[in-house]
Protein backbone atom coordinates (compact mmCIF):
# COMPACT_ATOMS: atom_id res chain seq x y z
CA UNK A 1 6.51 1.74 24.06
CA UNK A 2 4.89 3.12 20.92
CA UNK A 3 1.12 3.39 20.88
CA UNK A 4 -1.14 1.97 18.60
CA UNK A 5 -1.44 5.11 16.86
CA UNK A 6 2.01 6.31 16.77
CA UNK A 7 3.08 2.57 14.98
CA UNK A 8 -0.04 3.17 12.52
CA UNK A 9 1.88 6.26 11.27
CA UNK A 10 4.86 5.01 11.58
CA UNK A 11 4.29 3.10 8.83
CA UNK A 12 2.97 5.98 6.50
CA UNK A 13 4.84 6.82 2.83
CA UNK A 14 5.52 10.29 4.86
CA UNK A 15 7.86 8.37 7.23
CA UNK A 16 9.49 6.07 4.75
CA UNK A 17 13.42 6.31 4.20
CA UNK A 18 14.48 6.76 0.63
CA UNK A 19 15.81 3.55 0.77
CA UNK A 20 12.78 1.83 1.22
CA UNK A 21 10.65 4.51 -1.07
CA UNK A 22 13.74 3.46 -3.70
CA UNK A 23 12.56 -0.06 -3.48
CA UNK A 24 9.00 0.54 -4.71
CA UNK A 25 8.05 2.71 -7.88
CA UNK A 26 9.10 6.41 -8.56
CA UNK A 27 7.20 8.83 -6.22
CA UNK A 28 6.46 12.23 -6.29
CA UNK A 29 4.54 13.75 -3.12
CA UNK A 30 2.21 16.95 -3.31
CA UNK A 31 1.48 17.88 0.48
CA UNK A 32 -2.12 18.60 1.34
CA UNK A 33 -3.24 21.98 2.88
CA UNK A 34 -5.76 21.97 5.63
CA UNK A 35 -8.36 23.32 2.68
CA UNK A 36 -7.49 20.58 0.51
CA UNK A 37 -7.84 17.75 2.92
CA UNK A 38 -11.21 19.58 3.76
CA UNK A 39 -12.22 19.40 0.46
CA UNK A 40 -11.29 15.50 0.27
CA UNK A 41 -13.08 14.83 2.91
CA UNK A 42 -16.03 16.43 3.34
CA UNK A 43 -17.28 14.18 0.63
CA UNK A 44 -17.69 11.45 3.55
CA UNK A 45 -21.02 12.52 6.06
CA UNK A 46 -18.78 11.32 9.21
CA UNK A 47 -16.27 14.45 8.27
CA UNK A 48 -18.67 16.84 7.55
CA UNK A 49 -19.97 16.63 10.73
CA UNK A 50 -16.63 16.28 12.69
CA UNK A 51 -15.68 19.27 10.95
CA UNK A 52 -19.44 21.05 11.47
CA UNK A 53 -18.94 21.79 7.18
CA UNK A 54 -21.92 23.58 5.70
CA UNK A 55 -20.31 23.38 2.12
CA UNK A 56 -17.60 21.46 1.23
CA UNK A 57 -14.38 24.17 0.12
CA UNK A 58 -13.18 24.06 -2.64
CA UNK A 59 -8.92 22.57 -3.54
CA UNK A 60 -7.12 25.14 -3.50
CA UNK A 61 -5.44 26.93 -7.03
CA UNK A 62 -1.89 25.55 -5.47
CA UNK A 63 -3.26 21.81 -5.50
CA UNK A 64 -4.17 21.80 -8.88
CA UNK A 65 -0.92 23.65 -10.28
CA UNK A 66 1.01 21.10 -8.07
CA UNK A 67 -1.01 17.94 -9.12
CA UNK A 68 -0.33 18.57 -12.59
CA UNK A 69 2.95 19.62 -12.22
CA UNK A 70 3.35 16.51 -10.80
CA UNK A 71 1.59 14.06 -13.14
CA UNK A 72 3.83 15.67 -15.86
CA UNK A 73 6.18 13.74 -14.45
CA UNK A 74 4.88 10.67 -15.48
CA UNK A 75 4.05 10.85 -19.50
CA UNK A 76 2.20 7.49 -19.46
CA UNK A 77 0.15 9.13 -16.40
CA UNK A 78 -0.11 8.19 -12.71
CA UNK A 79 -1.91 6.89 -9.94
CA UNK A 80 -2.77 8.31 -6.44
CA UNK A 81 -2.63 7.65 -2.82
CA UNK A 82 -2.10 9.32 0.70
CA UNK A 83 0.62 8.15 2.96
CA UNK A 84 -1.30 6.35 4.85
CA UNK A 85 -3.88 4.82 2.92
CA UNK A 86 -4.81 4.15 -0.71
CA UNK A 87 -8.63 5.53 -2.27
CA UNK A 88 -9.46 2.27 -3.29
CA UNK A 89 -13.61 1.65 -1.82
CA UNK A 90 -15.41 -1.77 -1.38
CA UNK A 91 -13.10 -3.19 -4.26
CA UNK A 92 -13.13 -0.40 -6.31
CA UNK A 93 -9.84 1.55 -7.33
CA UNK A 94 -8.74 3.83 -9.84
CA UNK A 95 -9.01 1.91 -13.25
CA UNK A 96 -7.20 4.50 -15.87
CA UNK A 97 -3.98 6.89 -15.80
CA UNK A 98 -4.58 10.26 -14.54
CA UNK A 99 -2.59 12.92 -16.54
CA UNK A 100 -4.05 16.40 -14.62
CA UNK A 101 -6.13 17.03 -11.48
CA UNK A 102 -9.57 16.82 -13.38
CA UNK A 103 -8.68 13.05 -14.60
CA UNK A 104 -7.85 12.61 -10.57
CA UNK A 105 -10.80 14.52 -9.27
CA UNK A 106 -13.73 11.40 -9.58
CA UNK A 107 -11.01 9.07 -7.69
CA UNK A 108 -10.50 11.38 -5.02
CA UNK A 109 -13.83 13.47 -3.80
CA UNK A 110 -16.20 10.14 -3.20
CA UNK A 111 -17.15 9.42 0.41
CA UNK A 112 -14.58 7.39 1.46
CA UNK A 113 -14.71 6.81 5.77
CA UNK A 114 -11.08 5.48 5.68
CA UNK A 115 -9.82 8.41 3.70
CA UNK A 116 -11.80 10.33 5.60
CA UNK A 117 -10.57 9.34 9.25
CA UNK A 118 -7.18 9.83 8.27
CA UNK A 119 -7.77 13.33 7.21
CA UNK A 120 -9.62 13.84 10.08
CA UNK A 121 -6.93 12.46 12.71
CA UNK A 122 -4.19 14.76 10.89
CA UNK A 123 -6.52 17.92 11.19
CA UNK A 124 -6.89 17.13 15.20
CA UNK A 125 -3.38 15.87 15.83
CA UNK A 126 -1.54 18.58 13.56
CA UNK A 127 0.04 16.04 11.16
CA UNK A 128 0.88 16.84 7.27
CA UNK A 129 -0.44 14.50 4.97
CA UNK A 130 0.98 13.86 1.37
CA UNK A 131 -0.48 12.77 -2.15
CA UNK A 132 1.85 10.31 -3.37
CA UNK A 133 1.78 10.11 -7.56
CA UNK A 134 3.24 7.06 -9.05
CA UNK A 135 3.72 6.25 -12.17
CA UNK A 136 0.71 4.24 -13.63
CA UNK A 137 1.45 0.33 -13.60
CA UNK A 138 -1.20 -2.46 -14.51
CA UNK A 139 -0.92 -5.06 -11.68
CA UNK A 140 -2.39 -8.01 -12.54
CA UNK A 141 -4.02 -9.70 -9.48
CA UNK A 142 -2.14 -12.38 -9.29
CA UNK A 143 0.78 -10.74 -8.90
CA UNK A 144 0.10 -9.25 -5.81
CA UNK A 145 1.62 -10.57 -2.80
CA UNK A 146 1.60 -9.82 1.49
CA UNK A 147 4.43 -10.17 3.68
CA UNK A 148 4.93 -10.35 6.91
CA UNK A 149 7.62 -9.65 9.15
CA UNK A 150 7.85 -9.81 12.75
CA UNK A 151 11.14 -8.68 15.01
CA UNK A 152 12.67 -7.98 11.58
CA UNK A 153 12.39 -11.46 10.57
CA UNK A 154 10.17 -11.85 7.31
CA UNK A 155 7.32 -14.99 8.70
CA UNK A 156 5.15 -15.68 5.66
CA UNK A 157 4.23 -14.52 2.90
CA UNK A 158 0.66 -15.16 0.90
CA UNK A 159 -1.13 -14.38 -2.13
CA UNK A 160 -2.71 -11.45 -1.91
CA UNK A 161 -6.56 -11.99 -3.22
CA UNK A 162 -6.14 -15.21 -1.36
CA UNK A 163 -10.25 -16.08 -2.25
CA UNK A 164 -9.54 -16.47 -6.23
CA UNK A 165 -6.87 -19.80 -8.30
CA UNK A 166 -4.22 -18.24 -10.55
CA UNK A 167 -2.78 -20.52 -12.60
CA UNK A 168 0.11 -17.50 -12.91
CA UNK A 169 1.45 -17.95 -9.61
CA UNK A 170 1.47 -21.94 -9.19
CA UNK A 171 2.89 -22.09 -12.95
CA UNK A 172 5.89 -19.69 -11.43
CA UNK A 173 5.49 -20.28 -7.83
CA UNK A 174 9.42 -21.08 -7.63
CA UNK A 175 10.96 -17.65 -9.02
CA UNK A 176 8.06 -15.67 -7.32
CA UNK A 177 9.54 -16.50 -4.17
CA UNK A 178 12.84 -16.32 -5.20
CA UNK A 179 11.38 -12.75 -6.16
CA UNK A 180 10.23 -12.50 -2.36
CA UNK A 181 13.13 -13.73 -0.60
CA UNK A 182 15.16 -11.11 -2.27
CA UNK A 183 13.15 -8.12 -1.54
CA UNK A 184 12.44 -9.81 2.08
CA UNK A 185 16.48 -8.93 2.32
CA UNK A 186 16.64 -5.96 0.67
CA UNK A 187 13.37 -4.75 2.67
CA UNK A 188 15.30 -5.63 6.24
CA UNK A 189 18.45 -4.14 5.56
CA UNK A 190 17.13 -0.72 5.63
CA UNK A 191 13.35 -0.66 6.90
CA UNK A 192 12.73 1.79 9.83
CA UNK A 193 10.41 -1.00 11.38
CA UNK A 194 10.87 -3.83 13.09
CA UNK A 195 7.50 -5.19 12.80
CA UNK A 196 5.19 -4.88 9.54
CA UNK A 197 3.34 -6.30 6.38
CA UNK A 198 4.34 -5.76 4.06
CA UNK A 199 2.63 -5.75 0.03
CA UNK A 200 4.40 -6.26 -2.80
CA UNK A 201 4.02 -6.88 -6.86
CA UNK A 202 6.04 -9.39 -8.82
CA UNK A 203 6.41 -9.40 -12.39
CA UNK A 204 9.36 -10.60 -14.78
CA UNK A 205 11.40 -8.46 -17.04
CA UNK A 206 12.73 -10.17 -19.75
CA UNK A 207 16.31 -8.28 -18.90
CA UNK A 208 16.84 -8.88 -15.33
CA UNK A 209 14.17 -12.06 -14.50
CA UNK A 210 11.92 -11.84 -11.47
CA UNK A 211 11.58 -9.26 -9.21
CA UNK A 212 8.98 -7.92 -6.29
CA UNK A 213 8.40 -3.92 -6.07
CA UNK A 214 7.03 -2.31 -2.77
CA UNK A 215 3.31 -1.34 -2.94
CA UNK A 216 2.81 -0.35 1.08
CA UNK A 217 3.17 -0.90 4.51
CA UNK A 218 0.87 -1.41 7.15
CA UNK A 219 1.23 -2.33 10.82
CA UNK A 220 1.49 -5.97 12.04
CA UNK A 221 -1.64 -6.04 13.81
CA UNK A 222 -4.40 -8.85 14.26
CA UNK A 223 -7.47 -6.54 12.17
CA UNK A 224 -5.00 -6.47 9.21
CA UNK A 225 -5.88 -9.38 6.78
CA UNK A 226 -4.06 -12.28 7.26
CA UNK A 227 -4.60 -13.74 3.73
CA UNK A 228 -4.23 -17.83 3.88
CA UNK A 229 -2.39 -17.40 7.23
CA UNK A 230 -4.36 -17.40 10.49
CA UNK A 231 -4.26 -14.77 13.35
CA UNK A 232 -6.07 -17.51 15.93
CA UNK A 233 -3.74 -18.98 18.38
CA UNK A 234 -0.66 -17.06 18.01
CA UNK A 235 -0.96 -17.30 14.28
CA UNK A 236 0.19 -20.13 12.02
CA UNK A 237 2.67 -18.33 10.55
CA UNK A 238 5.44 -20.73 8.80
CA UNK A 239 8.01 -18.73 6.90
CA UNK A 240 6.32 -20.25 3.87
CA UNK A 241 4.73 -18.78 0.59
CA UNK A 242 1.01 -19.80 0.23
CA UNK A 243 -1.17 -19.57 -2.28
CA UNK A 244 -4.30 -21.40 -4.22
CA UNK A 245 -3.65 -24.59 -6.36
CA UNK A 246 -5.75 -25.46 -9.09
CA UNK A 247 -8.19 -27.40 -7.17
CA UNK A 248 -8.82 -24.75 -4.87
CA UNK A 249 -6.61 -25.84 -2.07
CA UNK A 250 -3.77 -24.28 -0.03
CA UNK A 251 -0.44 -25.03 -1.27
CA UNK A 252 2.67 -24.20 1.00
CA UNK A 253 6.28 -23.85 0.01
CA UNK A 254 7.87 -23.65 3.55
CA UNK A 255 9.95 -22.84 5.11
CA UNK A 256 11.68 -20.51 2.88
CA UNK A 257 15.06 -19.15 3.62
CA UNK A 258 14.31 -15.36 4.47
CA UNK A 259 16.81 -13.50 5.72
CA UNK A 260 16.95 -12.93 9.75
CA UNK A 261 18.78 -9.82 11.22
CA UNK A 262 19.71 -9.77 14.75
């Protein structure tokens, strides 16, 4: 049976099949050196220490030819992750395009402990580690969505800042899970893993209606955030769609029918 660990990664963009990267945004991937994830982060105390760094190096002239080789890509400029976890700190996230590696640099080098532990696990456990540029998108907040999917059977799926009311998703709450239960299929038929959850955006395109795009995947585990579903007790996981009504209140459309796969 698969360690904790070895499911964590499992789940990284490095790992993904390109017919589960294919149902997200385009992706390029820049892979880190062992200088450049250095230089990431040693910005965070923990790492510097770790690492016994007197002076954080420098990227190295190959990142910052690839970078913007990369973000050329992309003429309406892009947005940055690693594999395994996004840079986004206490709420904050990258707020504008990046078109070259200086526009990147301030989203990047910040002490960061969760970018820095997985830079610091791949330096001790030999692992690569990728950049992955997408294209910039705006995502409203109300369009974000998590879902959840145990034995490769989709169980719920929630409103992703599940503290806030937008009047967006009850207004639409009928094609947004249309939206879900489609990519719930698509998402089964070729996923590598059996148990995840799984984020998502939704938006409408005036062309082809609704439809939900792959953000990430994490592991199915009980310190993930559960959003409007509980972890107590088993979980009260309903194959529903949950989110906020006007008054404040959870609303439930369940069950819905998401695909199962034997």
């Amino acid at each position: 049976m698969l360690g904790l660990h070895e499911k964590w990664r499992s789940t990284f963009m490095e790992h993904w099949p390109d017919e589960v990267i294919a149902l997200g945004l385009p992706v390029e991937e820049v892979t880190l050196s062992e200088q450049d994830r250095l230089a990431i982060g040693g910005r965070t105390s923990a790492f510097r220490e770790i690492f016994e760094l007197d002076e954080i190096p420098p990227f190295t002239a190959s990142f910052h030819s690839a970078v913007n080789d990369t973000l050329a890509v992309f003429p309406s400029g892009g947005h940055a992750r690693l594999g395994g976890c996004s840079f986004k700190t206490y709420g904050q996230s990258q707020t504008a395009p990046a078109f070259n590696s200086r526009d990147l640099a301030p989203h990047i080098l910040k002490e960061n402990p969760r970018v820095a532990g997985l830079l610091a696990s791949s330096l001790q456990n030999n692992f690569d580690v990728g950049l992955f540029i997408r294209p910039w998108h705006d995502i409203p907040h109300w369009a974000e969505f998590r879902l959840f999917m145990k034995n490769r059977a989709f169980i719920g799926a929630s409103q992703y800042f599940h503290t806030m009311v937008f009047p967006e998703i009850e207004q639409s709450a009928k094609p947004i899970a249309s939206a879900l239960i489609d990519f719930a299929e698509d998402f089964i038929s070729v996923s590598h893993l059996d148990d995840a959850i799984v984020d998502v955006f939704v938006e409408q395109k005036l062309e082809t209606g609704w439809r939900a795009v792959l953000i990430d995947i994490n592991p199915l585990i009980r310190r993930a955030d559960a959003c409007l579903f509980r972890w107590h007790n088993g979980g009260d996981f309903d194959r529903g769609l949950r989110f906020r009504g006007r008054d404040e209140c959870v609303l439930s459309m369940a069950p819905l029918p998401f695909a199962r796969t034997s």
